[in-house]
Protein backbone atom coordinates (compact mmCIF):
# COMPACT_ATOMS: atom_id res chain seq x y z
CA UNK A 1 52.17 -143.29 172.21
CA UNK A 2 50.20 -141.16 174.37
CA UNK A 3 52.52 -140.04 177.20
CA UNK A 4 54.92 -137.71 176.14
CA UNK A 5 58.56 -138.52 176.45
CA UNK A 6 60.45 -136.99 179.67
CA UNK A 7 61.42 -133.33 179.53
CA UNK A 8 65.78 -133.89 179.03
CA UNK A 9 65.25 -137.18 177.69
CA UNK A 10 68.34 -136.78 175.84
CA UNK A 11 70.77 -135.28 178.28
CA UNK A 12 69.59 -137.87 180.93
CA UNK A 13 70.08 -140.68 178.87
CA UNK A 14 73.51 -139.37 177.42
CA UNK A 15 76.87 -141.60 177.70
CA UNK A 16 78.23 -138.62 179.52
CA UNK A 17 75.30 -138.20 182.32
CA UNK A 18 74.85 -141.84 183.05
CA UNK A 19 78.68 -142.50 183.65
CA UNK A 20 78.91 -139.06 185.42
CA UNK A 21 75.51 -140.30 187.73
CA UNK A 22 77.63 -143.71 188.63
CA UNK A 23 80.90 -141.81 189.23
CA UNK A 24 79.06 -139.58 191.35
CA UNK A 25 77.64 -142.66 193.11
CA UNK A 26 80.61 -144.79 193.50
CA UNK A 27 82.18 -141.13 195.22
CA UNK A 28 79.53 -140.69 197.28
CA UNK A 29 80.16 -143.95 198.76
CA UNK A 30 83.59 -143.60 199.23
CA UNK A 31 83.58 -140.20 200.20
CA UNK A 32 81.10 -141.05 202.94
CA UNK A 33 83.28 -144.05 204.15
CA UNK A 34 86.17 -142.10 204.44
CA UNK A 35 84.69 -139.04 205.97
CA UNK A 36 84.77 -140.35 209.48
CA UNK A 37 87.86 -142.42 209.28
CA UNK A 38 89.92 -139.58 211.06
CA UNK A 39 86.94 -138.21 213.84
CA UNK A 40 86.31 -142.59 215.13
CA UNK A 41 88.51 -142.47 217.70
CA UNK A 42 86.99 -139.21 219.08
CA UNK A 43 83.43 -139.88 218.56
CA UNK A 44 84.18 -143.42 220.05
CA UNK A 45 86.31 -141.36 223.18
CA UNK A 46 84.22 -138.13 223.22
CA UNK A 47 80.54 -139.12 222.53
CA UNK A 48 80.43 -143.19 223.81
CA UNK A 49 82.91 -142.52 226.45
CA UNK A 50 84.91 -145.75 225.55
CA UNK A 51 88.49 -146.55 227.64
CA UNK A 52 91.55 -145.16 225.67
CA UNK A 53 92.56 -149.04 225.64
CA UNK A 54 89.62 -150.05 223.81
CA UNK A 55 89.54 -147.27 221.11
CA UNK A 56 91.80 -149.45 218.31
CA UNK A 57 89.97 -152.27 218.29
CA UNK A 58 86.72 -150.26 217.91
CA UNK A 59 87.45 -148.32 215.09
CA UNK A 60 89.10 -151.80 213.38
CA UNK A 61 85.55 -152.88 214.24
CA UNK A 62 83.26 -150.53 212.90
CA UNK A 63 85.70 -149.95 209.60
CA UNK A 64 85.06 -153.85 209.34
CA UNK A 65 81.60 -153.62 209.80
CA UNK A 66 80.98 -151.72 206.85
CA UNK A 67 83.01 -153.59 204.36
CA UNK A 68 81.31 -157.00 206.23
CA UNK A 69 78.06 -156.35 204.85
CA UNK A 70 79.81 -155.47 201.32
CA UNK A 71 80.74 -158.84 201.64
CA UNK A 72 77.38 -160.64 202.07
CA UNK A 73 75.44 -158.13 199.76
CA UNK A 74 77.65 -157.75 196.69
CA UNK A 75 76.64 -161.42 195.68
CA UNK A 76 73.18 -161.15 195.16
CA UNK A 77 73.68 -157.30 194.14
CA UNK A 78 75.41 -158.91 191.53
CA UNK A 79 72.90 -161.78 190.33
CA UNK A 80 70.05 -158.76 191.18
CA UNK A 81 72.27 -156.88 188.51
CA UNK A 82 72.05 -159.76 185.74
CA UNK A 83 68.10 -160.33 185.98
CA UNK A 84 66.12 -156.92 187.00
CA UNK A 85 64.79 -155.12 183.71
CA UNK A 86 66.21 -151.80 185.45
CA UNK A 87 68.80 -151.12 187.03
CA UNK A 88 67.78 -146.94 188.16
CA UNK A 89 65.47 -148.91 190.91
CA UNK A 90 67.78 -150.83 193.12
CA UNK A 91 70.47 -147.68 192.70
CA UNK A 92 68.19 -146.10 194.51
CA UNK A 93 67.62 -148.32 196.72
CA UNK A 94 71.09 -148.46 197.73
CA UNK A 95 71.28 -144.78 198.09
CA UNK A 96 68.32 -144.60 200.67
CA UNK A 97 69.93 -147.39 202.60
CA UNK A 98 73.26 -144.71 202.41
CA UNK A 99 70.98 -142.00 203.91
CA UNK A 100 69.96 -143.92 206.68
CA UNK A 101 73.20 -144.60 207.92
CA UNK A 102 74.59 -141.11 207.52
CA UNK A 103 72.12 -140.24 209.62
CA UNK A 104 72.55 -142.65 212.16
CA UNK A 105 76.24 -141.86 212.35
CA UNK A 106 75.67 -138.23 213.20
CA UNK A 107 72.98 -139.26 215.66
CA UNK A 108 73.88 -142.29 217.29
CA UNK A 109 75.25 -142.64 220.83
CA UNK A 110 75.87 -146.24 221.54
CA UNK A 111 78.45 -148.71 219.69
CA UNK A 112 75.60 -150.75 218.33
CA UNK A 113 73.86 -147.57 216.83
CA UNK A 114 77.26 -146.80 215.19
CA UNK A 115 77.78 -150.68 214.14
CA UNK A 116 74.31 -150.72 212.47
CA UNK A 117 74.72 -147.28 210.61
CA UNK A 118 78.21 -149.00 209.08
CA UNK A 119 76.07 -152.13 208.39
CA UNK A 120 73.83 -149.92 205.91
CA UNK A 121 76.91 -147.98 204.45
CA UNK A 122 78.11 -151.57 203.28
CA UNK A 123 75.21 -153.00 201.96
CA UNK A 124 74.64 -149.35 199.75
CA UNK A 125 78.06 -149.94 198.86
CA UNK A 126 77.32 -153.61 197.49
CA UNK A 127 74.65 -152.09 195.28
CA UNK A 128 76.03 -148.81 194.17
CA UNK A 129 79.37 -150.93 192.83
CA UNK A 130 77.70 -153.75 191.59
CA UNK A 131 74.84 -152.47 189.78
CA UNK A 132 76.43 -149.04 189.18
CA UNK A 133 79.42 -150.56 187.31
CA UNK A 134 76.68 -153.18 185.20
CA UNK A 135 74.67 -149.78 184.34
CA UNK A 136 78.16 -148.40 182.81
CA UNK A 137 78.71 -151.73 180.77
CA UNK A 138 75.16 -151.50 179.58
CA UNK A 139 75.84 -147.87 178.32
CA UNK A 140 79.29 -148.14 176.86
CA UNK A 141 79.86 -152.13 175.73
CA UNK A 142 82.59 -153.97 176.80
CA UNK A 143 85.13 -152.13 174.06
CA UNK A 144 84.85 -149.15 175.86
CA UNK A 145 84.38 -150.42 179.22
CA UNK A 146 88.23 -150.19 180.09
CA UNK A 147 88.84 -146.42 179.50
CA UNK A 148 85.54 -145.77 181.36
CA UNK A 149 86.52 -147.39 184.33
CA UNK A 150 89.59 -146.02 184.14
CA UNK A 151 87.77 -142.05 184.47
CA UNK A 152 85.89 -143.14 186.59
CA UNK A 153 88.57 -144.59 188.84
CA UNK A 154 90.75 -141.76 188.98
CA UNK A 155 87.65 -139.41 189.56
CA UNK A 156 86.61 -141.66 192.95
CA UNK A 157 90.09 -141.81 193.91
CA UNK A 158 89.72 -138.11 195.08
CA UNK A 159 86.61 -139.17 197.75
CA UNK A 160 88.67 -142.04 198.84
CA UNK A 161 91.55 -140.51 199.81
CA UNK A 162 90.85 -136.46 200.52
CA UNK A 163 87.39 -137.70 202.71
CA UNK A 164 89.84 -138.18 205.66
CA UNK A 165 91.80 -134.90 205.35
CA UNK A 166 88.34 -133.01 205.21
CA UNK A 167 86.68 -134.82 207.81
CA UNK A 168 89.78 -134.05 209.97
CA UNK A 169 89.72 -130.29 209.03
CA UNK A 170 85.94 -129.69 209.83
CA UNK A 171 85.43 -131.85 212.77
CA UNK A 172 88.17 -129.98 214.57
CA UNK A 173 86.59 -126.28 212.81
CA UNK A 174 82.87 -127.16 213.02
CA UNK A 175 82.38 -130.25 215.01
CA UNK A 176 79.89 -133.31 213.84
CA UNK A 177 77.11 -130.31 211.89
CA UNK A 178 80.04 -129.84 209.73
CA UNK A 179 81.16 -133.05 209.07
CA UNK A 180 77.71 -134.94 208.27
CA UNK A 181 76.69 -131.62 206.65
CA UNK A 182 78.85 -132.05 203.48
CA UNK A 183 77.73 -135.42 203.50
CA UNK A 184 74.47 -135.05 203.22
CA UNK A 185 74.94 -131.79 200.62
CA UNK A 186 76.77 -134.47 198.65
CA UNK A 187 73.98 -137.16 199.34
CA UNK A 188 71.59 -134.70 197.79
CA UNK A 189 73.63 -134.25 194.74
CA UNK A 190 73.70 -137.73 194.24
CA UNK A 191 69.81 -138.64 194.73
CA UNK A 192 69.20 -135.96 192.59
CA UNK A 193 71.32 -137.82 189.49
CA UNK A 194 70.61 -141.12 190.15
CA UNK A 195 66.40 -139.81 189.76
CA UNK A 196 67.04 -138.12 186.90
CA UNK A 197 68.78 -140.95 185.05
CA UNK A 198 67.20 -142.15 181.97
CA UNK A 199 68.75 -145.84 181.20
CA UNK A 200 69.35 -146.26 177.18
CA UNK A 201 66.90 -148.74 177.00
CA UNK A 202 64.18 -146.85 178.50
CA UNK A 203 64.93 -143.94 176.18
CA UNK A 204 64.47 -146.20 173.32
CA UNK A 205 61.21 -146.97 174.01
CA UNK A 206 60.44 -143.37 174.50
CA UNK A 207 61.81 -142.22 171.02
CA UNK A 208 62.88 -144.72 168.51
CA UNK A 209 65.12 -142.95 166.15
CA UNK A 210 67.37 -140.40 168.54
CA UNK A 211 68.24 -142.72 171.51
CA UNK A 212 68.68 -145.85 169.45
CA UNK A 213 70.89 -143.99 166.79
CA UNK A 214 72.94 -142.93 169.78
CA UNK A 215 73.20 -145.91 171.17
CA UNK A 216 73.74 -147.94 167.81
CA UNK A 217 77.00 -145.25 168.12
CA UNK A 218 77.91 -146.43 171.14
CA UNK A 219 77.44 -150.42 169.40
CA UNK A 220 79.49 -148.64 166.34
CA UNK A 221 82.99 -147.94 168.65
CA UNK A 222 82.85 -151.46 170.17
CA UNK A 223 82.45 -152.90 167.14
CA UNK A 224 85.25 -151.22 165.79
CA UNK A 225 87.31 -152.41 168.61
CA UNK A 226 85.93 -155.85 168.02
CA UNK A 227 87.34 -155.16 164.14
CA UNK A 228 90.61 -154.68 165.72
CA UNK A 229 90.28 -157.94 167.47
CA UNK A 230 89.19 -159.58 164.68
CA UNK A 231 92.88 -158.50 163.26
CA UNK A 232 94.38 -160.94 166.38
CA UNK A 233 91.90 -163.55 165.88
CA UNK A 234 94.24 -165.79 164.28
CA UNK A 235 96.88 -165.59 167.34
CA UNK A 236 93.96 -165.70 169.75
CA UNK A 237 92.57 -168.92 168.00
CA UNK A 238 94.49 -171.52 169.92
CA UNK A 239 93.86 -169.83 173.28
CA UNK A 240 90.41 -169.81 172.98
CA UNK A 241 90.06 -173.43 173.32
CA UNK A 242 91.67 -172.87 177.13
CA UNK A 243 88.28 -170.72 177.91
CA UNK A 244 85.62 -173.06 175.95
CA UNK A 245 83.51 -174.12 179.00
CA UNK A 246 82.33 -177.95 178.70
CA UNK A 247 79.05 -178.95 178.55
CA UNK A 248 77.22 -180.66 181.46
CA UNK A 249 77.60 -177.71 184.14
CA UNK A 250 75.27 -178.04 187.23
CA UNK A 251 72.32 -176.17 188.65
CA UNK A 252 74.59 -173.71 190.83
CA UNK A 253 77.08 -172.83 187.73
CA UNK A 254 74.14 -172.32 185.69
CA UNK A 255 72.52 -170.36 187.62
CA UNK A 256 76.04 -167.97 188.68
CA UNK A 257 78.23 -168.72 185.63
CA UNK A 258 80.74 -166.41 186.86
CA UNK A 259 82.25 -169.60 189.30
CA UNK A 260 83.27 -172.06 186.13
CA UNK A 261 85.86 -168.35 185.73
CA UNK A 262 87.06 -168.72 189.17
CA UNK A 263 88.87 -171.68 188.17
CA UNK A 264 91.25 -169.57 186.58
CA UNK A 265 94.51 -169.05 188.05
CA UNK A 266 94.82 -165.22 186.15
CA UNK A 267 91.28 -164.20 187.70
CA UNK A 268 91.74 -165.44 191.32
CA UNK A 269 95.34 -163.47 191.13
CA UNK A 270 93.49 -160.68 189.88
CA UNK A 271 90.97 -160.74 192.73
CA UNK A 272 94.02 -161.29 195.03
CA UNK A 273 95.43 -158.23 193.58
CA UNK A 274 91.91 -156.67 194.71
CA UNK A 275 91.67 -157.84 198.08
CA UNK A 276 95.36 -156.70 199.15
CA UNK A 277 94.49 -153.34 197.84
CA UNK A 278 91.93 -153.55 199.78
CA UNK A 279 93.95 -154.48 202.71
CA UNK A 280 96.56 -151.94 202.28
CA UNK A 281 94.16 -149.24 202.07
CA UNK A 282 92.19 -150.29 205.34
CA UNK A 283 95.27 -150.80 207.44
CA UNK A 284 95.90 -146.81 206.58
CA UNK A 285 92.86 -145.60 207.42
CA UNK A 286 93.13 -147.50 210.91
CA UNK A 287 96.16 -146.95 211.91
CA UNK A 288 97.49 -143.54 210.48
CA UNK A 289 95.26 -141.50 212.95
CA UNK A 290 95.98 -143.50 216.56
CA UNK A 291 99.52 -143.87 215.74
CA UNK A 292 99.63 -139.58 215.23
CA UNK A 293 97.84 -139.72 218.00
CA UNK A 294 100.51 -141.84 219.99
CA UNK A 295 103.40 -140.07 217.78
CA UNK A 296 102.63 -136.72 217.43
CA UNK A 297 99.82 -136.03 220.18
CA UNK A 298 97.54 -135.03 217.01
CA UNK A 299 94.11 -134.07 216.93
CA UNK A 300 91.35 -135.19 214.64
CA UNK A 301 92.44 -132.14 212.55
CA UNK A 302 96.08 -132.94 212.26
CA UNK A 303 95.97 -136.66 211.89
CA UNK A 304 93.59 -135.76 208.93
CA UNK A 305 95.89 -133.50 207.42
CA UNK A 306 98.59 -136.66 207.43
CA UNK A 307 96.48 -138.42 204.75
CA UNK A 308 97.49 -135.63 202.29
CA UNK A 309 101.05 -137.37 202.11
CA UNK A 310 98.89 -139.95 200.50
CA UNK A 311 96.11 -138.38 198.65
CA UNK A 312 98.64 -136.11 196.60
CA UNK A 313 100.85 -139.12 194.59
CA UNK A 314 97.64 -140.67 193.64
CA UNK A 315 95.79 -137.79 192.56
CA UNK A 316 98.77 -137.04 190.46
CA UNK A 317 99.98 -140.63 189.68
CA UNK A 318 96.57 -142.60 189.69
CA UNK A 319 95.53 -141.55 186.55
CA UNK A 320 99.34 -141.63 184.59
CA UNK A 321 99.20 -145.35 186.16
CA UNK A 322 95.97 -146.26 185.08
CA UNK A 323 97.06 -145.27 181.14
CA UNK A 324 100.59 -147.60 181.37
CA UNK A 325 98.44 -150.62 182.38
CA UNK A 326 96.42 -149.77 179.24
CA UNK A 327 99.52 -149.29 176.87
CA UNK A 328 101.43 -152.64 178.37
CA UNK A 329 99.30 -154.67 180.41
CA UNK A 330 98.69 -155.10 184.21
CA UNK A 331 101.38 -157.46 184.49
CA UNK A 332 104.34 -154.82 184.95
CA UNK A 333 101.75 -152.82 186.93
CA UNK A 334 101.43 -155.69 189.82
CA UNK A 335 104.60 -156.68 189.48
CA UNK A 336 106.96 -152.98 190.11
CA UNK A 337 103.85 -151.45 192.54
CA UNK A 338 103.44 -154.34 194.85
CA UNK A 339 107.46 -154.82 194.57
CA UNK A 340 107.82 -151.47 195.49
CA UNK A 341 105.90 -151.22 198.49
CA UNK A 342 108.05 -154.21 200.34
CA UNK A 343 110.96 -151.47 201.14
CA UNK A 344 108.50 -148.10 201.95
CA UNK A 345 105.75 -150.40 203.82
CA UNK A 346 108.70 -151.75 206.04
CA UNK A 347 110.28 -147.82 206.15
CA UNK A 348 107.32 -146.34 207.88
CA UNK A 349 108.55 -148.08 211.05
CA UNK A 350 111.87 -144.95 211.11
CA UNK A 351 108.75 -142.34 212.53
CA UNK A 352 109.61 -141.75 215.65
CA UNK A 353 107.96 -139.59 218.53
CA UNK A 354 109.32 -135.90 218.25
CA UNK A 355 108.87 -132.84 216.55
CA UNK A 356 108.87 -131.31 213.10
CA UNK A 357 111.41 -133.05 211.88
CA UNK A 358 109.66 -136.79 213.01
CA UNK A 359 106.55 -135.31 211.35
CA UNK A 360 108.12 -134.67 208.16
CA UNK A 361 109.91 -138.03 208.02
CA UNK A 362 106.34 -139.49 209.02
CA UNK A 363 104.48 -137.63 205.77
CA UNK A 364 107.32 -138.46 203.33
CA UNK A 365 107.51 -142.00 204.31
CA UNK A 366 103.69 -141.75 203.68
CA UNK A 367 104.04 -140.12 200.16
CA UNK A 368 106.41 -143.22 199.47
CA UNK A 369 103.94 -145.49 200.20
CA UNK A 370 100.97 -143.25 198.04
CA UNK A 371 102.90 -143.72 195.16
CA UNK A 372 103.05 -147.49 195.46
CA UNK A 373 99.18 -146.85 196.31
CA UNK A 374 98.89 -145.29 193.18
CA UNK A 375 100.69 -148.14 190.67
CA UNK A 376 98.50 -150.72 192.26
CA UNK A 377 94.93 -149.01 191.44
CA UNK A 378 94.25 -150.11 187.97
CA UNK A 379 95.74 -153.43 187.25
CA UNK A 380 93.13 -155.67 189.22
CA UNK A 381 89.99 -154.36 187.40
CA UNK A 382 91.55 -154.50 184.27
CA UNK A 383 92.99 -157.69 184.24
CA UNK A 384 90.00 -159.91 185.45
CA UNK A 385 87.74 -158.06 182.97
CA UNK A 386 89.78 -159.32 180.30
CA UNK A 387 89.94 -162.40 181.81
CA UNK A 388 86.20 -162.82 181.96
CA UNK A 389 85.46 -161.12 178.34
CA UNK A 390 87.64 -163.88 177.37
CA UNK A 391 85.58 -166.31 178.62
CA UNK A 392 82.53 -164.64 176.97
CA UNK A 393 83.86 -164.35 173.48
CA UNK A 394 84.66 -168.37 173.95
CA UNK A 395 81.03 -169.17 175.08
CA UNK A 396 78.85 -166.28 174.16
CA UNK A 397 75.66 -168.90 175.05
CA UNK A 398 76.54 -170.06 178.14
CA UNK A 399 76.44 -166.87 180.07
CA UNK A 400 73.49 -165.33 178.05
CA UNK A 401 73.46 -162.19 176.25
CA UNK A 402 74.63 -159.34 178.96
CA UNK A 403 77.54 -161.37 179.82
CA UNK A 404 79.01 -162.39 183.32
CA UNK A 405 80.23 -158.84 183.99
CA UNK A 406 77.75 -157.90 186.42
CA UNK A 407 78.59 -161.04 188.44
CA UNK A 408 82.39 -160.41 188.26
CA UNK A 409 81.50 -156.88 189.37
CA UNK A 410 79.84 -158.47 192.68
CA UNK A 411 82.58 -161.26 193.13
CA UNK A 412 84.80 -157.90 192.86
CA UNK A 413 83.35 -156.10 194.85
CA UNK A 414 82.68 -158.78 197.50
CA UNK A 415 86.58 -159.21 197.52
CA UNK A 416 87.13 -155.56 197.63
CA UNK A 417 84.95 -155.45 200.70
CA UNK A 418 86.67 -158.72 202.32
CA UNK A 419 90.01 -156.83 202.03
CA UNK A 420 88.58 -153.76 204.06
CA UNK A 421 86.90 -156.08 206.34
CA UNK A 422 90.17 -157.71 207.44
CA UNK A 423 92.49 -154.90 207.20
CA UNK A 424 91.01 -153.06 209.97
CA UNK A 425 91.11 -156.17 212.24
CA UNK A 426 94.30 -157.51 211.45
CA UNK A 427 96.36 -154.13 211.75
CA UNK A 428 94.72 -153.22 214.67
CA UNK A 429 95.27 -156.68 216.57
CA UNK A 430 99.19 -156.71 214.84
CA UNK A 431 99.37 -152.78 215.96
CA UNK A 432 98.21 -153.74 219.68
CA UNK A 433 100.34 -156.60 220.07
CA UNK A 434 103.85 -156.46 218.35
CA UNK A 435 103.41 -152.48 217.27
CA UNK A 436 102.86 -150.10 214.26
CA UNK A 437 106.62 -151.22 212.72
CA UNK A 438 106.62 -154.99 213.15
CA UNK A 439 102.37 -154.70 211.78
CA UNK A 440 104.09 -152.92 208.31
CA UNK A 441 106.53 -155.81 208.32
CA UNK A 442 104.09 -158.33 207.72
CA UNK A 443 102.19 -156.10 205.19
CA UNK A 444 104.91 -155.60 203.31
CA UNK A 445 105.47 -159.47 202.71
CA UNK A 446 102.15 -159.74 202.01
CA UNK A 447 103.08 -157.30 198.94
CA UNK A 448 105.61 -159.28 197.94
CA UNK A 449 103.78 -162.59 197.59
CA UNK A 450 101.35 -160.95 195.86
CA UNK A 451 104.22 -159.49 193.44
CA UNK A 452 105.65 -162.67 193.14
CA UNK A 453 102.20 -164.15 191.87
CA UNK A 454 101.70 -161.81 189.81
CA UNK A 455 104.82 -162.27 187.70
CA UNK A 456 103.50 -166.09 187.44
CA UNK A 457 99.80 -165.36 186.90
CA UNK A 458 98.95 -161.82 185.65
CA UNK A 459 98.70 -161.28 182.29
CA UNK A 460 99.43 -164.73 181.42
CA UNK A 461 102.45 -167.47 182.34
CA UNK A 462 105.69 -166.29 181.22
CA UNK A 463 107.56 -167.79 178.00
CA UNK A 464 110.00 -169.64 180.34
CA UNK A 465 107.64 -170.76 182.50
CA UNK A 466 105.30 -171.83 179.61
CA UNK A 467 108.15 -173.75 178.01
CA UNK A 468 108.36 -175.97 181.47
């Protein structure tokens, strides 16, 4: 050849920078979500000069807004995914979209301003998920694609869930320069990864031996986990019949294989598993900082602070979860975390108006409920990517060499979205009309017909069930 390869060609095309460039893009999204959860009411009161009675539904709208257009992108994200020859383009893509609409938060003045900038943040989200999590299955193969997630996972989970507590803190110490400052700091971080990223296939047109031998490696481990399957291949033999696909599919299968899967009882729970997740996690971040507000008299500052009762058992739980569901499945996972969040999600309504001591009953109820936050982060992913690789192994033709996983990451993600979409709405409407403990109430069953389904579905019927 007569270019010369890139300067770092190695390090930018390493396992360890490519899956560090999507964690840091996956954060970034999350972080930047999260940052203004706790300042919307005040930018909404302070800056569009909106009625105290219309603040709730406002935030519940533009929280919605956002994971709206997660829900109409992630679909095509995730069929854009399956055919580009790259996937570095459209990640960056995604992340000017993200700049935009940082920008139009810190600037904007009017509810549709603010609306539109939330728009953008949801559509960068569709990509940066979709595609991001394809780029990691194109680095790592599917045998390694569980324990990757996982890191990756319990890396995010810090954006998701400390973005509120800092965007509390330095709205009420620095105003708006200091909130959208360390978002775009982190924004630059981020563009600067995602540009230097060197895919593994690129690199192996660039230099033959070193980036294929290092990617043959990376073919070596899954191979060696597929030897271990290969061990289980006669118990698996009889299942795999259950996820041959028949011949004679139409256009529209064809064309998105991933929807023959959704037939499958295990992957819709698993997606259910994904939207109430979803939900719960929503409903938090809308109602946690008017009800301090109503409570407590908080400012943006100390409602903030409140989310640390919930960042701190997932931070220290998340990733101890995420190894169980690994070890035994993402059956007892679903089952004991969305059991145990009936009794705390219905608890939360003992906060009363007070002092200290209502404030401290307040955060520890909220701990409770992190904790059940925590059990439920890893056994949705997990479960319908087994699903779906089980589907793969049975008809490796039919859904073409890369594999549906792409497409189950946008039919994820899509779900994901739809769950923050009508969390917002419905807890805010619930909150407004029947109040914050009676809105928990109906949350909490919500967990428990999801826990219910899950002893059914997840991870397969059980024995006594089977035997029906």
């Amino acid at each position: 050849m007569a270019k010369s390869k890139p300067i770092g060609l190695a390090w930018r095309s390493s396992t360890l920078f490519i899956v560090s460039t999507v964690g840091i893009g996956l954060f970034t999204d999350l972080f930047l979500y999260g940052l203004v959860v706790p300042i919307l009411p005040f930018i909404l009161e302070d800056r569009v000069n909106l009625p105290q009675d219309q603040i709730q539904s406002h935030v519940s709208a533009l929280l919605a807004a956002y994971a709206g257009a997660s829900v109409l992108f992630s679909p095509p994200a995730g069929i854009i995914a399956d055919r580009v020859s790259t996937r570095q383009a459209p990640f960056l893509i995604g992340l000017l979209a993200l700049l935009a609409a940082t920008l139009m938060l810190f600037l904007g003045q009017t509810v549709p301003v603010l609306v539109l900038a939330r728009i953008l943040q949801g559509t960068s989200a569709a990509v940066v998920w979709t595609i991001g999590l394809a780029l990691v299955l194109d680095t790592v193969g599917p045998g390694n694609l569980g324990k990757t997630i996982g890191s990756i996972f319990g890396f995010i989970s810090i954006g998701e869930l400390a973005a509120p507590v800092l965007g509390g803190v330095l709205y009420n110490k620095a105003g708006y320069p200091g909130v959208f400052g360390i978002g775009f700091a982190i924004l630059a971080i981020d563009f600067i990864m995602r540009l230097l990223l060197i895919e593994k296939k690129t690199a192996a047109r660039w230099e033959m031996g070193d980036a294929s031998e290092e990617h043959a490696e990376g073919q070596d481990d899954t191979g060696a986990d597929q030897e271990d399957a290969n061990e289980e291949e006669p118990l698996l033999h009889k299942e795999e019949d259950s996820y041959k696909v028949p011949e004679g599919q139409n256009k529209v299968v064809r064309g998105f294989p991933i929807l023959y899967c959704l037939r499958d009882p295990r992957l819709l729970t698993a997606l259910l598993l994904a939207f109430n997740q979803a939900t719960l996690l929503a409903t938090f971040d809308a109602t946690i900082p008017t009800e301090a507000e109503q409570l407590f008299g908080f400012d943006s500052l100390k409602a903030g602070l409140l989310f640390v009762a919930l960042v701190l058992p997932y931070l220290i739980l998340g990733p101890v979860a995420g190894w169980l569901v690994d070890r035994f499945g993402a059956k007892p996972a679903a089952v004991l975390g969305f059991g145990y969040l009936v009794p705390v999600l219905i608890l939360l309504r003992l906060a009363r108006s007070g002092g200290t001591s209502q404030i401290i009953i307040y955060c520890v109820l909220l701990a409770l409920n992190g904790i059940g936050l925590a059990i439920i982060g890893s056994p949705s992913i997990v479960e319908a990517s087994h699903v779906v690789d089980m589907y793969n192994k049975a008809n490796p033709d039919f859904f073409g060499q890369s594999g549906p996983f792409a497409q189950l990451f946008g039919i994820n993600s899509l779900v994901f979205s739809l769950g923050l979409t009508v969390g917002p709405l419905i807890s805010g409407s619930l909150k407004d009309s029947i109040g914050y403990g009676n809105m928990n109430l109906i949350i909490a069953m919500l967990c428990l017909v999801t826990a219910v389904l899950s002893i059914v579905y997840v991870g397969g019927k059980p024995k006594m069930l089977k035997r029906r």
